[in-house]
N, C-alpha and C. Protein backbone atom coordinates (compact mmCIF):
# COMPACT_ATOMS: atom_id res chain seq x y z
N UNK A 1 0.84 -1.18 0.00
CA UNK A 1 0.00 0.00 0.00
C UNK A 1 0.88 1.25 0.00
N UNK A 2 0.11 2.26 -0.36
CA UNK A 2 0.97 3.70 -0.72
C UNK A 2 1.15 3.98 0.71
N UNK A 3 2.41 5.06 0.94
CA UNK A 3 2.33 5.58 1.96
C UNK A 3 1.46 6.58 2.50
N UNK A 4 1.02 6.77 3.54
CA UNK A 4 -0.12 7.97 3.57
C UNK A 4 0.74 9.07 3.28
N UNK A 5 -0.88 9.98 3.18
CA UNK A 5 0.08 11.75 2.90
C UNK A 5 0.42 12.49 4.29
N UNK A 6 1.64 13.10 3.99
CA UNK A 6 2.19 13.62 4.98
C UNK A 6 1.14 14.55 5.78
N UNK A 7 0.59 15.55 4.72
CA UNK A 7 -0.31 16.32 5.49
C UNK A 7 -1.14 16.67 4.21
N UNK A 8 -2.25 17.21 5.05
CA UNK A 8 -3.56 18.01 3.34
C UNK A 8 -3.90 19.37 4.32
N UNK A 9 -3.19 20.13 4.37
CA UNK A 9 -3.11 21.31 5.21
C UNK A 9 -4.25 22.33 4.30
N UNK A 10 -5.34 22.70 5.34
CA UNK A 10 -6.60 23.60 5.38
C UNK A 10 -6.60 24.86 5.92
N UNK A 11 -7.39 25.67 5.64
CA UNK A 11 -7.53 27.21 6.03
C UNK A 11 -7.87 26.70 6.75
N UNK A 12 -7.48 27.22 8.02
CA UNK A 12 -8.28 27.28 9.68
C UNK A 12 -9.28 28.35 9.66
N UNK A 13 -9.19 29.11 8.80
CA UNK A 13 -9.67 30.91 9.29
C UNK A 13 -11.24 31.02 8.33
N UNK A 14 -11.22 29.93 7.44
CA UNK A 14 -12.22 29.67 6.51
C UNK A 14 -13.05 28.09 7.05
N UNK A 15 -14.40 29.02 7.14
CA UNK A 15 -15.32 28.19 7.96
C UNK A 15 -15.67 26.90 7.08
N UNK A 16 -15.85 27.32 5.73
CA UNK A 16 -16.02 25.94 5.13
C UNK A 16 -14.91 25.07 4.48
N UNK A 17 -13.81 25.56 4.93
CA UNK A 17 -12.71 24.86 5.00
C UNK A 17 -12.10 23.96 5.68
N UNK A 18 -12.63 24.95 6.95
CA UNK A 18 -12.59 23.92 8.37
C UNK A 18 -13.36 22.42 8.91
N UNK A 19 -14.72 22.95 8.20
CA UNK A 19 -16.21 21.99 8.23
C UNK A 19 -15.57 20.96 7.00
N UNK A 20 -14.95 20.99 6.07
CA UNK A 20 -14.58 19.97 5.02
C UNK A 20 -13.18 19.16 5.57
N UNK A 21 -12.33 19.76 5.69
CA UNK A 21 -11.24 19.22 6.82
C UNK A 21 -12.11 18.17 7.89
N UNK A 22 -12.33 18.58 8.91
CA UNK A 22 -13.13 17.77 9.64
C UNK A 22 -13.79 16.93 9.34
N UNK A 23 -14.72 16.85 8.19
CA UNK A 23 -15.58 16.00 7.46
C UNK A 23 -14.49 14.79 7.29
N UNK A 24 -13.32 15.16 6.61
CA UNK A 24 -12.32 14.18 6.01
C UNK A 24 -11.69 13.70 7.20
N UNK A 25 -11.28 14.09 7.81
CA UNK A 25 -10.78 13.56 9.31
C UNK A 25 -11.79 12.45 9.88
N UNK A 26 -12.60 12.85 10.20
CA UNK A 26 -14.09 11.63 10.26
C UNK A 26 -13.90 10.60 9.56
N UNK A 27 -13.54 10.89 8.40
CA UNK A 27 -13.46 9.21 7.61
C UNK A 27 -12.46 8.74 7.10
N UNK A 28 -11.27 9.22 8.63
CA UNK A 28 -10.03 8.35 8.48
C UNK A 28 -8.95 9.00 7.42
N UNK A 29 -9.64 9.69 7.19
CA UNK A 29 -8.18 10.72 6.07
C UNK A 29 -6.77 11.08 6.80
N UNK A 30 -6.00 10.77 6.77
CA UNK A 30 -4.57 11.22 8.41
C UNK A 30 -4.14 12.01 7.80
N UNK A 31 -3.35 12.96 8.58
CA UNK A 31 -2.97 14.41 8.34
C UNK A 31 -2.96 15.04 7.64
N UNK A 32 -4.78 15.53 8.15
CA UNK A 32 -5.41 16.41 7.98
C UNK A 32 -4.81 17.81 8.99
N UNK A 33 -4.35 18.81 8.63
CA UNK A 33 -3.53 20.29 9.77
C UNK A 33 -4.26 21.52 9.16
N UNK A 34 -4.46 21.71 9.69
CA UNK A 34 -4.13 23.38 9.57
C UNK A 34 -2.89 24.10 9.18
N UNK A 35 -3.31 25.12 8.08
CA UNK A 35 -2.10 25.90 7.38
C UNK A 35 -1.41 26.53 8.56
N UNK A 36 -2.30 27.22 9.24
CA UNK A 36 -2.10 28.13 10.44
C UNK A 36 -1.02 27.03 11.37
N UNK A 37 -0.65 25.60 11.59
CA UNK A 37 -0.41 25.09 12.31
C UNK A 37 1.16 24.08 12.12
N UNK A 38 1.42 25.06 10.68
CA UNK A 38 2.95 24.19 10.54
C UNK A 38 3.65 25.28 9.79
N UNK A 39 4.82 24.62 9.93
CA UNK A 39 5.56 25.61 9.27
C UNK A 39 6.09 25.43 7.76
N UNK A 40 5.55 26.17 6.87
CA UNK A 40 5.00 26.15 5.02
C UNK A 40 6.35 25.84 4.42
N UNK A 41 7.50 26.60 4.65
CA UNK A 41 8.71 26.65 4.14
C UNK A 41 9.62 25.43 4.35
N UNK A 42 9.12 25.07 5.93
CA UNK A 42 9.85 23.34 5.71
C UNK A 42 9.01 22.23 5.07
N UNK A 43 7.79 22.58 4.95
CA UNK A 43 7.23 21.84 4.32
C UNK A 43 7.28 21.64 2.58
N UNK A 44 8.24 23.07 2.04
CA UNK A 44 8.36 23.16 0.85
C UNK A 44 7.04 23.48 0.19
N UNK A 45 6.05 24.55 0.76
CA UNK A 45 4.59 24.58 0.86
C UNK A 45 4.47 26.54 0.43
N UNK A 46 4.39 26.27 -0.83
CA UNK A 46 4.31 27.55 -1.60
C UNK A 46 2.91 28.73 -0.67
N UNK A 47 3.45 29.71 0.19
CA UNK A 47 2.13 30.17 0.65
C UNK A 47 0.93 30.86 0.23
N UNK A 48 1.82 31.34 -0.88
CA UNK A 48 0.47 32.27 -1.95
C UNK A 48 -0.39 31.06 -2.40
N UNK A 49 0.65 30.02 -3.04
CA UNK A 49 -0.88 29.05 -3.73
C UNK A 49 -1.54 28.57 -2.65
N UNK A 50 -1.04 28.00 -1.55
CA UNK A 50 -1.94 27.78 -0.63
C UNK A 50 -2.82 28.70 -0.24
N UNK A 51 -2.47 29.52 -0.43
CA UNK A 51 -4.04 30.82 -0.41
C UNK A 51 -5.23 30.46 -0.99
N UNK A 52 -4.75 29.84 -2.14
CA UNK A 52 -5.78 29.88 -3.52
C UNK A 52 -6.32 28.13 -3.37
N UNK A 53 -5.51 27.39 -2.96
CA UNK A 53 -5.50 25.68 -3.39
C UNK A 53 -5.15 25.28 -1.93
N UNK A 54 -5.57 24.05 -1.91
CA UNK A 54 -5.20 23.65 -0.64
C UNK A 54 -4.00 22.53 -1.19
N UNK A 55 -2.73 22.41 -0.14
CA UNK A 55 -1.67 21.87 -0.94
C UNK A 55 -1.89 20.46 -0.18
N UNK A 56 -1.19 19.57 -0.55
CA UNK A 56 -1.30 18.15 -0.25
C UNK A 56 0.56 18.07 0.32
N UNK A 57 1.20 17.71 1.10
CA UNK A 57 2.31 17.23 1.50
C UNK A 57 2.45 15.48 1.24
N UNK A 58 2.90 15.09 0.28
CA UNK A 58 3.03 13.90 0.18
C UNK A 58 4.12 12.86 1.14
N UNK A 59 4.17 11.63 1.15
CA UNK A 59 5.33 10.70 1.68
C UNK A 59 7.02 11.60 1.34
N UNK A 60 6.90 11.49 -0.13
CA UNK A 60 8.06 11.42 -0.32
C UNK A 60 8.19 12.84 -0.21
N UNK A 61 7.87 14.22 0.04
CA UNK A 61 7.95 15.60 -0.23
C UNK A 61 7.35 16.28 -1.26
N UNK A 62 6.96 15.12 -1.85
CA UNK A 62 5.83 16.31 -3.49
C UNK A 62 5.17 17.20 -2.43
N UNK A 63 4.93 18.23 -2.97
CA UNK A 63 3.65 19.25 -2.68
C UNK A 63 2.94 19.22 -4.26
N UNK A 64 1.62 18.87 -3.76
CA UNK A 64 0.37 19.00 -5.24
C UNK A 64 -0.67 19.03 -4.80
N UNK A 65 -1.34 20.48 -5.55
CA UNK A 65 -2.48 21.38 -5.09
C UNK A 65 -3.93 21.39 -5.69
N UNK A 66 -5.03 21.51 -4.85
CA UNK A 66 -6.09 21.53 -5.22
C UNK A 66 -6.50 20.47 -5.02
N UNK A 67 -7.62 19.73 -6.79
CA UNK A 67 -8.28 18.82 -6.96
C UNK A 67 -7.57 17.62 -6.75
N UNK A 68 -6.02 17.44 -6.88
CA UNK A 68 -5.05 16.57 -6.67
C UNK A 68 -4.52 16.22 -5.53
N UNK A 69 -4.45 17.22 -4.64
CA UNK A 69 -4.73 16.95 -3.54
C UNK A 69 -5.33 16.20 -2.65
N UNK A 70 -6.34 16.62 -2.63
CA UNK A 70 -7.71 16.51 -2.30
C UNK A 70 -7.97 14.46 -2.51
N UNK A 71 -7.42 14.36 -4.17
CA UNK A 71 -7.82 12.89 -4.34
C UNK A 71 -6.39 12.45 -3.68
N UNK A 72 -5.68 12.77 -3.65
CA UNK A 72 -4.43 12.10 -2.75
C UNK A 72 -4.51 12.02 -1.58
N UNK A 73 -5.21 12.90 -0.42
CA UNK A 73 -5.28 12.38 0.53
C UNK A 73 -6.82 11.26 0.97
N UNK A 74 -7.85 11.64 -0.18
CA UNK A 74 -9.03 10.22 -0.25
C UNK A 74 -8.42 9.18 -0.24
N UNK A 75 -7.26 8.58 -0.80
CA UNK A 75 -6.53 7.47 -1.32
C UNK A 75 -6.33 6.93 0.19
N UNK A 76 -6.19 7.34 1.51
CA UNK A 76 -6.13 6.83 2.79
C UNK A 76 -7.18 6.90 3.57
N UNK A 77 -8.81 7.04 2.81
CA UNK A 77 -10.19 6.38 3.64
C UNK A 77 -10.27 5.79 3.68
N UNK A 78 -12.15 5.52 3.69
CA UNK A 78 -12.51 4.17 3.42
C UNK A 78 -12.30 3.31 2.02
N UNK A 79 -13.13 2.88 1.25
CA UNK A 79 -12.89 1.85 0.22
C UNK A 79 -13.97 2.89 -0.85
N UNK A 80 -15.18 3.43 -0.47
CA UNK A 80 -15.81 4.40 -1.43
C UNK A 80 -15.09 5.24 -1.46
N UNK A 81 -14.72 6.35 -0.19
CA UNK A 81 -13.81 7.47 -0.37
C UNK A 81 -12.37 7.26 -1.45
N UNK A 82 -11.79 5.79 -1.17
CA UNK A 82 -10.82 5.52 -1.86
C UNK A 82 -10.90 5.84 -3.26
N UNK A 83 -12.13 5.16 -3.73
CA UNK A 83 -12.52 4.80 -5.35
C UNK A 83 -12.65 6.58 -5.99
N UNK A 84 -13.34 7.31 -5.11
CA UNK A 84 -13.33 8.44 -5.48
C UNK A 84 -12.16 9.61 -5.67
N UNK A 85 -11.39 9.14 -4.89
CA UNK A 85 -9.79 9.67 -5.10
C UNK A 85 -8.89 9.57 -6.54
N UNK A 86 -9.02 8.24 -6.62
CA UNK A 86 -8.36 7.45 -7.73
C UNK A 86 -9.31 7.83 -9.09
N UNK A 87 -10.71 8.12 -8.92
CA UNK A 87 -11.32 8.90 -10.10
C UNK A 87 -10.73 10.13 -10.09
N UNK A 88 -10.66 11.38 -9.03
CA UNK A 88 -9.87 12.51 -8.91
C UNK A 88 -8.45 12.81 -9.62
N UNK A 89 -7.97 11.50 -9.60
CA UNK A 89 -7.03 11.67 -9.41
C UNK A 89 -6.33 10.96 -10.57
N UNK A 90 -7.56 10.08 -11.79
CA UNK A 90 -7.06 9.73 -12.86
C UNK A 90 -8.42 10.08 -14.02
N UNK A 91 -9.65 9.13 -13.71
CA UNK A 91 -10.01 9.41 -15.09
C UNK A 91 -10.89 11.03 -14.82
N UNK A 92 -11.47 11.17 -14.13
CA UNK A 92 -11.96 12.28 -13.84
C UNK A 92 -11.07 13.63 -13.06
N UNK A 93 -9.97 13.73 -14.02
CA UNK A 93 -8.87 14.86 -13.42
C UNK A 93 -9.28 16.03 -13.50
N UNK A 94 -9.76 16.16 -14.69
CA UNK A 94 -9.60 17.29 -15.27
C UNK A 94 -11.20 18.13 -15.07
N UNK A 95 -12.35 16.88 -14.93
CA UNK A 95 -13.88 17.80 -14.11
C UNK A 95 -13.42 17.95 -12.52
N UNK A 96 -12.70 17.18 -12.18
CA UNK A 96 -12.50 17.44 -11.01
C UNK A 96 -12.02 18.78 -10.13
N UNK A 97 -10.45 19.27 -11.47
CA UNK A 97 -10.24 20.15 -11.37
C UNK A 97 -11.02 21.37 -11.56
N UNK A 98 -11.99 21.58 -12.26
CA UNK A 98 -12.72 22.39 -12.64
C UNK A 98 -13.99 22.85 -11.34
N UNK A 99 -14.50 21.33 -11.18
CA UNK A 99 -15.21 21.81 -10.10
C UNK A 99 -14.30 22.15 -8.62
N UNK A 100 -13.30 21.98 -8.18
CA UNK A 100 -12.54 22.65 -7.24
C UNK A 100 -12.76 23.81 -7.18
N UNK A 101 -12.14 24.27 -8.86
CA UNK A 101 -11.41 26.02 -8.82
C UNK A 101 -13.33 26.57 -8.94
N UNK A 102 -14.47 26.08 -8.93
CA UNK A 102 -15.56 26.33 -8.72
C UNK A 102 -15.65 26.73 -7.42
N UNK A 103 -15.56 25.37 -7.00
CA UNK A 103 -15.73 25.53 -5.13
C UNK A 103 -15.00 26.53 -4.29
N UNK A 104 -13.56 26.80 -4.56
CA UNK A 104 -12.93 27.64 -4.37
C UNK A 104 -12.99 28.57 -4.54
N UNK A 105 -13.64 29.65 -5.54
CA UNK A 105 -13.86 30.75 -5.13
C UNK A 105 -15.10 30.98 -5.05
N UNK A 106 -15.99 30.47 -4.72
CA UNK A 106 -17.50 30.47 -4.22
C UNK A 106 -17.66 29.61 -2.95
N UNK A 107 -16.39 29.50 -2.11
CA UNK A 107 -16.71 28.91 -0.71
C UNK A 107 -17.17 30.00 0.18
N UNK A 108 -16.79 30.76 0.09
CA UNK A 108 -17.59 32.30 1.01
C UNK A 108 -19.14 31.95 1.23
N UNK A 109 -19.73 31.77 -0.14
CA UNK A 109 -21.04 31.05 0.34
C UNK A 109 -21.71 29.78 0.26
N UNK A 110 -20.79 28.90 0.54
CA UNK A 110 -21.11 27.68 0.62
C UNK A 110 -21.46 27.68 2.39
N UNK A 111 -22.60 26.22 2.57
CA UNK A 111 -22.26 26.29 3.82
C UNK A 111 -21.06 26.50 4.91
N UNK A 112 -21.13 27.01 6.50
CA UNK A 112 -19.92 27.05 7.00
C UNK A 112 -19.16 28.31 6.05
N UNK A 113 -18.97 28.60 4.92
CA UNK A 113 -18.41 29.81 4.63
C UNK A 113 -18.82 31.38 5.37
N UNK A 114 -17.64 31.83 5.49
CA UNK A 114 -17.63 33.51 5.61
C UNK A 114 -16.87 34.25 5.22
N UNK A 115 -16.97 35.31 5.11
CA UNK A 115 -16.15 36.63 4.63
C UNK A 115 -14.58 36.13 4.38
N UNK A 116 -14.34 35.25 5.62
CA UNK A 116 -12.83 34.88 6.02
C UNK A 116 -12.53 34.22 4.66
N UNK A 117 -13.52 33.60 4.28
CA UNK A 117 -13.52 32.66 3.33
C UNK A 117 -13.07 33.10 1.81
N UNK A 118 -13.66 34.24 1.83
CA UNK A 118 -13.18 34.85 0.35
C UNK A 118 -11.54 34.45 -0.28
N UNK A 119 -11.53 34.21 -1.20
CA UNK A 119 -9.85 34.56 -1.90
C UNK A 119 -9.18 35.92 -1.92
N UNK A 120 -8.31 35.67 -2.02
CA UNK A 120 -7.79 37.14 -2.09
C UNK A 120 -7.53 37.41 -3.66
């Protein structure tokens, strides 16, 4: 089996960031952090894109952002969450990506979103 991901580091300061983090934590996703809660530069963790994308910290040190992310750290749920990663993350890359950079700048009003939430 793959190694898990190092970390899938989340806006703390963004409410529906936080509520989706948590969600994934619930079903066994492991390190799941807060941006606010490590330090970006040893992590090799670009901070502007993490503004925009949420970055993924892999085993070996990749950092890869967003929708790729996202299916990289599914890859350590359950067995549905799994299957849905590995779509993320192969045949469905590219809707995937799309609906992210959707979600992403319309999380302000998604549930759990606020102001905090906006992009810059």
């Amino acid at each position: 089996m793959a190694e898990p991901v190092e970390a899938l580091l989340y806006d703390a300061d963004c409410g529906f960031c936080a509520r989706s983090a948590s969600w994934l934590s619930r079903q066994g996703v492991p390190g799941v952090r807060s941006l606010q809660s490590v330090d970006l530069p040893a992590l090799s963790v670009d901070a502007a894109r993490a503004a925009r994308e949420i970055p993924a910290v892999l085993a070996d040190g990749r950092v890869v952002y967003g929708a790729r992310a996202i299916g990289e750290a599914m890859r350590f749920g359950p067995p549905w969450l799994r299957a849905a990663g590995w779509l993320m993350r192969g045949p469905l890359a590219w809707p995937a990506a799309l609906v992210y950079r959707v979600v992403a700048r319309f999380r302000h009003r998604l549930p759990g979103g606020t102001g905090e939430c906006r992009l810059p």
